[in-house]
C-alpha atoms as a PDB file:
ATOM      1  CA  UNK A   1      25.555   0.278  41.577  1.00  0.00           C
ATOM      2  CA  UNK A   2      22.793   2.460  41.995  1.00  0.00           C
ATOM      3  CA  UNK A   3      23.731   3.950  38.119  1.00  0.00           C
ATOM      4  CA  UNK A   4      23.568   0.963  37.346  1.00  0.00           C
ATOM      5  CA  UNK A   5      19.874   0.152  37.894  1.00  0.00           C
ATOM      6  CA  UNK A   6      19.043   3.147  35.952  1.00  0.00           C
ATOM      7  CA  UNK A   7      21.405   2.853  33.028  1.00  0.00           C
ATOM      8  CA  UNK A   8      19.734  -0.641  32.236  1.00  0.00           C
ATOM      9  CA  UNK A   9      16.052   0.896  30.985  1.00  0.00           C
ATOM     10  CA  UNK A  10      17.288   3.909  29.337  1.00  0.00           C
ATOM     11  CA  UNK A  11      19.831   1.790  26.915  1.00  0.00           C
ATOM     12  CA  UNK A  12      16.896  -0.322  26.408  1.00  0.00           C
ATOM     13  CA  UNK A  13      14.570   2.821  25.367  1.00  0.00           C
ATOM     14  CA  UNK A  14      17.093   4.351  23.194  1.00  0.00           C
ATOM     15  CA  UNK A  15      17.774   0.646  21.284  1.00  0.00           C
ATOM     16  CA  UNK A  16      14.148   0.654  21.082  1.00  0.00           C
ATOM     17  CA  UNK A  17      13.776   3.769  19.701  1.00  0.00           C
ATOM     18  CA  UNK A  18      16.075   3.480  16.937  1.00  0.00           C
ATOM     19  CA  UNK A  19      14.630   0.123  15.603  1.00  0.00           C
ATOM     20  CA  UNK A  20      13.251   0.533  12.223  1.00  0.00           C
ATOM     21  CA  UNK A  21       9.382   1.076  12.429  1.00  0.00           C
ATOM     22  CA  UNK A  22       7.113  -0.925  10.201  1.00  0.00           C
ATOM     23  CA  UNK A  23       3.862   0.311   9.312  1.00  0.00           C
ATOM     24  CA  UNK A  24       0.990  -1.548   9.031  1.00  0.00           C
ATOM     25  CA  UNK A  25      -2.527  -1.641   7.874  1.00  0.00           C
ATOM     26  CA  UNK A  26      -5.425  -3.113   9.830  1.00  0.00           C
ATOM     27  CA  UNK A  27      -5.248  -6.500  10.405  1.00  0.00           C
ATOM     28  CA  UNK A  28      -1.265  -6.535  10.891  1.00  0.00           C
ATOM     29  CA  UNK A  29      -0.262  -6.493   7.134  1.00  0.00           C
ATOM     30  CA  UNK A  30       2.763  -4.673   5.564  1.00  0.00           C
ATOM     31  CA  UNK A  31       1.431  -2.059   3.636  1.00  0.00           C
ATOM     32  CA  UNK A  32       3.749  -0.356   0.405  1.00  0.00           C
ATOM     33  CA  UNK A  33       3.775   2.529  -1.065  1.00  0.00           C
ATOM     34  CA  UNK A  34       4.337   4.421  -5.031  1.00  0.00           C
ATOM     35  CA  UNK A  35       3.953   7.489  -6.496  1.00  0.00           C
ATOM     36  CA  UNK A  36       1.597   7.067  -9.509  1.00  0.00           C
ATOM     37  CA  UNK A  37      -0.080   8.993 -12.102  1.00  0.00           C
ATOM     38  CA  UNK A  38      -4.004   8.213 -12.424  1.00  0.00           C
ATOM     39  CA  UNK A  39      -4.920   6.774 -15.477  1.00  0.00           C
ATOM     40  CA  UNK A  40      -8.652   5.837 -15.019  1.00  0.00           C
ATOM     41  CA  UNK A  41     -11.361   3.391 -13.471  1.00  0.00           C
ATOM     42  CA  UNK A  42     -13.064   0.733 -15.659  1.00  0.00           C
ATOM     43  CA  UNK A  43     -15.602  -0.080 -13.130  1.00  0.00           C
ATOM     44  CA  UNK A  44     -13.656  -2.633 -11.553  1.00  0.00           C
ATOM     45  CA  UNK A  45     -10.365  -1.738 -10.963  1.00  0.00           C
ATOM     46  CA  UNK A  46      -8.501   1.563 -10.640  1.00  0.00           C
ATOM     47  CA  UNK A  47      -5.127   1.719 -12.875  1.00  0.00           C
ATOM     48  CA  UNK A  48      -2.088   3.803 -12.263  1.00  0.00           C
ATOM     49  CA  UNK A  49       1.100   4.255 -14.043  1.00  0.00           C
ATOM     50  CA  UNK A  50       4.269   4.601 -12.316  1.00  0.00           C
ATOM     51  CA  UNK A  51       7.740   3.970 -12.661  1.00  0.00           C
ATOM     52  CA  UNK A  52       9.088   0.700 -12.249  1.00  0.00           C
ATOM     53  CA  UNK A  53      12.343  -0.499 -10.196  1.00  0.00           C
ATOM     54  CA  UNK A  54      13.599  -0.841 -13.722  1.00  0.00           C
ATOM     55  CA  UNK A  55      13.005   3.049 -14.759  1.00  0.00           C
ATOM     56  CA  UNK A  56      10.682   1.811 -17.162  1.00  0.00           C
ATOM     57  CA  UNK A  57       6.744   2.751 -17.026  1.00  0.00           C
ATOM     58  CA  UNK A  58       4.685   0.381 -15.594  1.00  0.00           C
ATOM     59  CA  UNK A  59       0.903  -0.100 -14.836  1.00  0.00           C
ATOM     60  CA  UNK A  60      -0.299  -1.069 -11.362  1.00  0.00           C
ATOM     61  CA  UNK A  61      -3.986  -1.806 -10.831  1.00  0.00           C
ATOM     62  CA  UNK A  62      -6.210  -1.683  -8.021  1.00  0.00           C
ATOM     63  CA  UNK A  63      -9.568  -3.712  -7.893  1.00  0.00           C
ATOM     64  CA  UNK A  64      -9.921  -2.989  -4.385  1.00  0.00           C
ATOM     65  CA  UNK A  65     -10.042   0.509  -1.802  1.00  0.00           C
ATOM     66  CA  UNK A  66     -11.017   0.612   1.429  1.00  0.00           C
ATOM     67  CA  UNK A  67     -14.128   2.634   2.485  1.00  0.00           C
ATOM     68  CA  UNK A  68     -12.373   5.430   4.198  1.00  0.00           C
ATOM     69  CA  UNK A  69     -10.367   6.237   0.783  1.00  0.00           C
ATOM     70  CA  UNK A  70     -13.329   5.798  -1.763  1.00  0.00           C
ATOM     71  CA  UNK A  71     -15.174   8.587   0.571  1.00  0.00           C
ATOM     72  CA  UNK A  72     -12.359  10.855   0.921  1.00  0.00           C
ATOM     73  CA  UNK A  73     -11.319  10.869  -3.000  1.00  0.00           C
ATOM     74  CA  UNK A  74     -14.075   9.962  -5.629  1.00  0.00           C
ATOM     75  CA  UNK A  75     -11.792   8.185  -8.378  1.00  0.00           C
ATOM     76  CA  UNK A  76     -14.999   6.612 -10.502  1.00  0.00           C
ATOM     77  CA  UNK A  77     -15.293  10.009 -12.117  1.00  0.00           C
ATOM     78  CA  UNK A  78     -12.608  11.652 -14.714  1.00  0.00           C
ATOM     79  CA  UNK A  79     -11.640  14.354 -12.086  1.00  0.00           C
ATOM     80  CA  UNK A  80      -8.576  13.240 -11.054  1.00  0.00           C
ATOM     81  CA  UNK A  81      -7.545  11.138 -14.511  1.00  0.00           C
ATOM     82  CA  UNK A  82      -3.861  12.740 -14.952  1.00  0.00           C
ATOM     83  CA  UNK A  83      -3.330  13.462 -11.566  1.00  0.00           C
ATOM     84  CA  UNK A  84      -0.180  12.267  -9.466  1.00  0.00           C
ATOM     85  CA  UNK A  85      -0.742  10.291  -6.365  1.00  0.00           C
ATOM     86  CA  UNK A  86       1.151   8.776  -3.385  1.00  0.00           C
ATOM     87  CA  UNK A  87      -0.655   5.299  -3.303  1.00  0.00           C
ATOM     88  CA  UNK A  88      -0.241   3.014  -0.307  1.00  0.00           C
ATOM     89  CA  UNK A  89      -1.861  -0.479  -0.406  1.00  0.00           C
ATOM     90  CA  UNK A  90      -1.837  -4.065   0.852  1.00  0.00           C
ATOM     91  CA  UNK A  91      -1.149  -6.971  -1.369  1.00  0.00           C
ATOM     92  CA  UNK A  92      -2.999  -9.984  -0.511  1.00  0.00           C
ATOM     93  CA  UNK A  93      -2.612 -13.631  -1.900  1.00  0.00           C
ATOM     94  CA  UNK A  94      -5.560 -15.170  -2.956  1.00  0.00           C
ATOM     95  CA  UNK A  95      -6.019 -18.508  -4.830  1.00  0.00           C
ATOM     96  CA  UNK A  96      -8.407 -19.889  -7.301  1.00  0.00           C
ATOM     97  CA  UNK A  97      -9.011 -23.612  -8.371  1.00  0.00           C
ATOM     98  CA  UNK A  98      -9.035 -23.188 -12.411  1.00  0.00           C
ATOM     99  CA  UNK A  99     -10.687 -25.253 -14.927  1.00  0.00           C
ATOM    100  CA  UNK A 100      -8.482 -28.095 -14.698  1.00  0.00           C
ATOM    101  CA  UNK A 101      -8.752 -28.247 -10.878  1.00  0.00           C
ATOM    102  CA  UNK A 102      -5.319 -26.836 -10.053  1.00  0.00           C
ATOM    103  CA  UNK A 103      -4.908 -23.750  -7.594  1.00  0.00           C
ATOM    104  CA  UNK A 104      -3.766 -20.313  -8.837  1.00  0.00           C
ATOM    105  CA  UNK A 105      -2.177 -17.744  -6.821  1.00  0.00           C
ATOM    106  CA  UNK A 106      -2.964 -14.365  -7.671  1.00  0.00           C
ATOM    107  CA  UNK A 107      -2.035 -10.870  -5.824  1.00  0.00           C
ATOM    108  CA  UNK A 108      -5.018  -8.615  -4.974  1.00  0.00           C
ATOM    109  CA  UNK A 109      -3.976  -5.300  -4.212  1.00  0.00           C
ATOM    110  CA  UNK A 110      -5.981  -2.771  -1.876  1.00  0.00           C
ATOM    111  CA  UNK A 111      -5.768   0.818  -1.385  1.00  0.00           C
ATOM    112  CA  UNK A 112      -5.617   1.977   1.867  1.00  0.00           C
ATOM    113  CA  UNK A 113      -4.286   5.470   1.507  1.00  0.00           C
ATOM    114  CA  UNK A 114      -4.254   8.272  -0.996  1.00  0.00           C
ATOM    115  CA  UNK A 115      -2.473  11.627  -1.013  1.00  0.00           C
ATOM    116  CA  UNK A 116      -2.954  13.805  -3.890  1.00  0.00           C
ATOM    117  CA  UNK A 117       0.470  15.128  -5.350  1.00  0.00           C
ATOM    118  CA  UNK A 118      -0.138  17.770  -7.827  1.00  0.00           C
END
């Protein structure tokens, strides 16, 4: 009986610990992650191309990046044009009434994270 006791918390810990982690950015949202190749910053939005699901090259952009990121990598220059990244970001939904008075959804996507590949 006394095994018993003990074998009940330590099947608990080890289900715990092999349930798949999720990690998340500030305020509790998923965050996702590519590998992309820098392709420039227009003043508003940073653009990256990267391979698709599809195999096909795609471009994703950015019009947001947190604080942390913009200090630690300066991407408003042509430095790091050409360079590969691993880009991790939030996507938020964000709607807008448009000229006829209906509401829009559109994806905003933030950088959170930036690690220099090559």
């Amino acid at each position: 009986m006394k095994y018993i006791k003990n074998l009940i918390p330590v099947l608990f810990v080890l289900f715990c610990s092999y349930m798949p982690v999720v990690e998340k950015a500030g305020n509790n949202q998923e965050t996702e992650t590519i590998t992309g190749v820098f392709d420039g910053y227009d003043g508003d939005t940073f653009s990256f191309k990267y391979t698709n699901e599809d195999g096909e090259e795609d471009v994703v952009i950015f019009p947001k990046i947190s604080s942390e990121v913009d200090e630690k990598e300066d991407l408003s220059g042509d430095v790091y044009i050409g360079k590969t990244f691993n880009i991790t970001y939030i996507s938020e939904v964000e709607t807008e009434i448009d000229e006829d008075g209906n509401e829009q959804e559109y994806v905003t996507r933030t950088i959170v994270a930036l690690e220099l590949v090559d």
